[in-house]
Protein backbone atom coordinates (compact mmCIF):
# COMPACT_ATOMS: atom_id res chain seq x y z
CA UNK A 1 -30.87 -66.58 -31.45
CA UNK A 2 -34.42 -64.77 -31.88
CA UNK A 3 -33.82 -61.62 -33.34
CA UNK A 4 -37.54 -60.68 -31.36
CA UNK A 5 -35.74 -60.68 -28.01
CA UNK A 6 -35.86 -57.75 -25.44
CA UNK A 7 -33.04 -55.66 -25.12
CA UNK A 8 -32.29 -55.44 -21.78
CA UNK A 9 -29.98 -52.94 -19.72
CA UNK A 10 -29.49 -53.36 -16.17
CA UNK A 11 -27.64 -50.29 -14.54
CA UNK A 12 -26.20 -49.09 -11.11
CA UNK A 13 -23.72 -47.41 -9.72
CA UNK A 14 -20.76 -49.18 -10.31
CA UNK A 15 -21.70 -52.03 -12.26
CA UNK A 16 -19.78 -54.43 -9.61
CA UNK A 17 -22.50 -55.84 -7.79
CA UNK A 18 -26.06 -55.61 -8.65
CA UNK A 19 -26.24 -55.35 -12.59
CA UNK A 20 -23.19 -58.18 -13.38
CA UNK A 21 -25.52 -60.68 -11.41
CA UNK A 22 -28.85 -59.53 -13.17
CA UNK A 23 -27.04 -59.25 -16.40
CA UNK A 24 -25.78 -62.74 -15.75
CA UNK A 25 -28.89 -64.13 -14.32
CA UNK A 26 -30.19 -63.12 -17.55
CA UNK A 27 -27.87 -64.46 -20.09
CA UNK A 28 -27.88 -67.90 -18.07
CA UNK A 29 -31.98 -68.28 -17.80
CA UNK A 30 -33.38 -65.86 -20.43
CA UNK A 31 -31.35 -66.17 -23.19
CA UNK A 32 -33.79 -67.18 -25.77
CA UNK A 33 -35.81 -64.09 -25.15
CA UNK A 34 -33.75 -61.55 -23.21
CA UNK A 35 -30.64 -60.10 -24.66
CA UNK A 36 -28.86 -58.81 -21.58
CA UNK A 37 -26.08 -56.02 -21.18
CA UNK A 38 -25.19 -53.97 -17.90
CA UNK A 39 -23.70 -50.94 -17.06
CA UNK A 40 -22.54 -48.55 -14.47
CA UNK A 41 -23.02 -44.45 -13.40
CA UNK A 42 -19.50 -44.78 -11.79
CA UNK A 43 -17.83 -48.29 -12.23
CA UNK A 44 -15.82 -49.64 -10.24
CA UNK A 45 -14.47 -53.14 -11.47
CA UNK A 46 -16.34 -56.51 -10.46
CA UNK A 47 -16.98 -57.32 -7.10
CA UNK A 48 -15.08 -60.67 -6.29
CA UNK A 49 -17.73 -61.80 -4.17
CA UNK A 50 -20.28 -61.43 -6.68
CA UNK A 51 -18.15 -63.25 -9.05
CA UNK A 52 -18.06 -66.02 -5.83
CA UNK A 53 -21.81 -66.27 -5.40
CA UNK A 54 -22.61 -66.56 -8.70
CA UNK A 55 -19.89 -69.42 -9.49
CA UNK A 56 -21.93 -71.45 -6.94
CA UNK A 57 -25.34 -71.37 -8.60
CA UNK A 58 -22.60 -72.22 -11.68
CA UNK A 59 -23.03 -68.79 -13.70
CA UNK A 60 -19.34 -67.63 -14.20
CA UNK A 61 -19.30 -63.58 -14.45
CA UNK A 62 -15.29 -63.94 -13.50
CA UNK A 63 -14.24 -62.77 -17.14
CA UNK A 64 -16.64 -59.44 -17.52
CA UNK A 65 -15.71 -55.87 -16.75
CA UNK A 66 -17.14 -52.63 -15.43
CA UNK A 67 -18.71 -50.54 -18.19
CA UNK A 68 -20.01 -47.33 -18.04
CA UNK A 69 -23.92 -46.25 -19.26
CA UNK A 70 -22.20 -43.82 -21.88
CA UNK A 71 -20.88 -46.48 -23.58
CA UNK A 72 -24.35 -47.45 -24.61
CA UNK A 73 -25.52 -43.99 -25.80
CA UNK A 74 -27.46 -44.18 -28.79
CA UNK A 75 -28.67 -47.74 -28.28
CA UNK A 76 -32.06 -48.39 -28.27
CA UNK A 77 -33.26 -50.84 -25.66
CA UNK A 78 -36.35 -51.98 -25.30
CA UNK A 79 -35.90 -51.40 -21.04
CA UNK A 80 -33.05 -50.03 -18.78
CA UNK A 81 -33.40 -51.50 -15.34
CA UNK A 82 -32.23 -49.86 -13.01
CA UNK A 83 -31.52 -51.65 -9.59
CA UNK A 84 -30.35 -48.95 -7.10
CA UNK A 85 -31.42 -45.43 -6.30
CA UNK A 86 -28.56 -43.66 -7.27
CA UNK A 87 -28.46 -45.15 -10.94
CA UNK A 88 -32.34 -44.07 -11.01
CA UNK A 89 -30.97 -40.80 -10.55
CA UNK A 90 -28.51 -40.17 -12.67
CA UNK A 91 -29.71 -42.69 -15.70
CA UNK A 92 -29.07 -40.87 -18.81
CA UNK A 93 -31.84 -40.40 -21.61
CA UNK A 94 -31.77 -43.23 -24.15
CA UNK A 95 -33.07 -42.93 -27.37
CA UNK A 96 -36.50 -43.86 -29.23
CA UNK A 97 -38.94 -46.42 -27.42
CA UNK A 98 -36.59 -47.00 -24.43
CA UNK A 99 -38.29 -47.34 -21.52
CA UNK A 100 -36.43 -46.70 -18.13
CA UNK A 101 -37.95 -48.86 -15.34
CA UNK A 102 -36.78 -48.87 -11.55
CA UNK A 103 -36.60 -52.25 -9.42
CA UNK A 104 -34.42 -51.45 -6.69
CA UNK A 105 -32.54 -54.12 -4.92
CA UNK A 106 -30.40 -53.62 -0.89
CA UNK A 107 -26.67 -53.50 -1.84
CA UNK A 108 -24.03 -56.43 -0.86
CA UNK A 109 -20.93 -54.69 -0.25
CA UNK A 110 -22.73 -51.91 2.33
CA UNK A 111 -24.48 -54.78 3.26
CA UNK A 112 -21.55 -57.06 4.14
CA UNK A 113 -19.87 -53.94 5.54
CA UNK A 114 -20.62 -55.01 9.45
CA UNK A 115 -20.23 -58.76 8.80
CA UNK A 116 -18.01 -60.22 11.17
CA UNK A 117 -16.95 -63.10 9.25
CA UNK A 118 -16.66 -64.04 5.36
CA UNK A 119 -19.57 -66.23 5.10
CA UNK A 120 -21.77 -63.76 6.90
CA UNK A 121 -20.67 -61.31 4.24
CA UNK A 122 -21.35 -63.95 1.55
CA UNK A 123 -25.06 -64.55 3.10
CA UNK A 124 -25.61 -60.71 2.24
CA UNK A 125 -24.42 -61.67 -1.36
CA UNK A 126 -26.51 -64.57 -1.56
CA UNK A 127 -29.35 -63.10 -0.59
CA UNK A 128 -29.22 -60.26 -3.00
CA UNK A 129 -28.21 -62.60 -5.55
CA UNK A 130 -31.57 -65.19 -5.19
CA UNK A 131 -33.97 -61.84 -5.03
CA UNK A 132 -32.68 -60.91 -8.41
CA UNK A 133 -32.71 -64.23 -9.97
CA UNK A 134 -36.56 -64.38 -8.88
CA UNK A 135 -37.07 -61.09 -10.37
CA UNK A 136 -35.19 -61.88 -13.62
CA UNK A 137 -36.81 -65.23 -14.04
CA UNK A 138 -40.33 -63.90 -13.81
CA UNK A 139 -39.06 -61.56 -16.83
CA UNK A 140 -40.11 -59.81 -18.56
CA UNK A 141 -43.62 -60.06 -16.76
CA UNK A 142 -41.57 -58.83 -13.56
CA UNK A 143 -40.58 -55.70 -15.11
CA UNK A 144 -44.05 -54.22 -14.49
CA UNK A 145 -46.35 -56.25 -13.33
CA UNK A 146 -46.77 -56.25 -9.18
CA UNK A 147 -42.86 -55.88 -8.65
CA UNK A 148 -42.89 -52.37 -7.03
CA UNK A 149 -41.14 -51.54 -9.79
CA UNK A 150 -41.97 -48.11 -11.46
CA UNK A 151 -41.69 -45.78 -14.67
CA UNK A 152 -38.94 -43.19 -14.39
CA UNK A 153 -39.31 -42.06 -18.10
């Protein structure tokens, strides 16, 4: 592996949704350049669904867990992502050149919350799931540049 890749933490709340797809997105597409991790404020365990949608794009997250962000106290990562507005809030201070970068995404369970049937839930998932795999493989131009992204700290 190149030892000159990013270090990359996505966070949100629960580390369910959101940052196991990006995280995975990552490790599938941007390997060579990205080293991914994700994290939650308040995990929660993986979303099965998530697991689901990205098993059909064939990117299996079935096997990873919930972690929380104070697990990775005192690592130094080049960015931490964060992909919903509560994580923005509550995203801890990491160390040295870290920067902390917001690029906020709708979420698929309070999404999929009305959905009538299983597939229209899934369609929330899907969704979700393509707008972060654009984002991630535009990376890492798409951390900054014309995402609506913005500097936290």
């Amino acid at each position: 592996m190149n030892d000159d890749r990013l270090k990359i933490l996505f966070l949100c709340t629960g580390n369910s949704c959101r940052s196991q797809m990006a995280e995975g997105l990552a490790r599938a597409f941007k390997s060579e350049t990205i080293e991914a991790h994700s994290a939650g404020t308040e995990p929660r365990g993986v979303d099965p669904l998530a697991v689901r949608v990205m098993a059909e794009i064939g990117i299996d997250i079935s096997g990873k867990r919930s972690k929380h962000v104070d697990g990775f106290k005192g690592i130094e990562f080049d960015y931490v992502i964060t992909l919903c507005g509560h994580a923005a809030e509550q995203c801890p201070v990491f160390p040295g050149k870290t920067k902390v970068v917001h690029h906020g995404f709708e979420d698929p369970p309070v999404l999929a919350r009305s959905s009538k049937t299983e597939e229209e839930a899934l369609s929330h998932y899907r969704r979700v799931r393509d707008e972060i795999r654009a984002f991630v493989e535009k990376m890492p131009g798409s951390i900054e540049e014309n995402t609506g992204g913005f500097f936290l700290a």
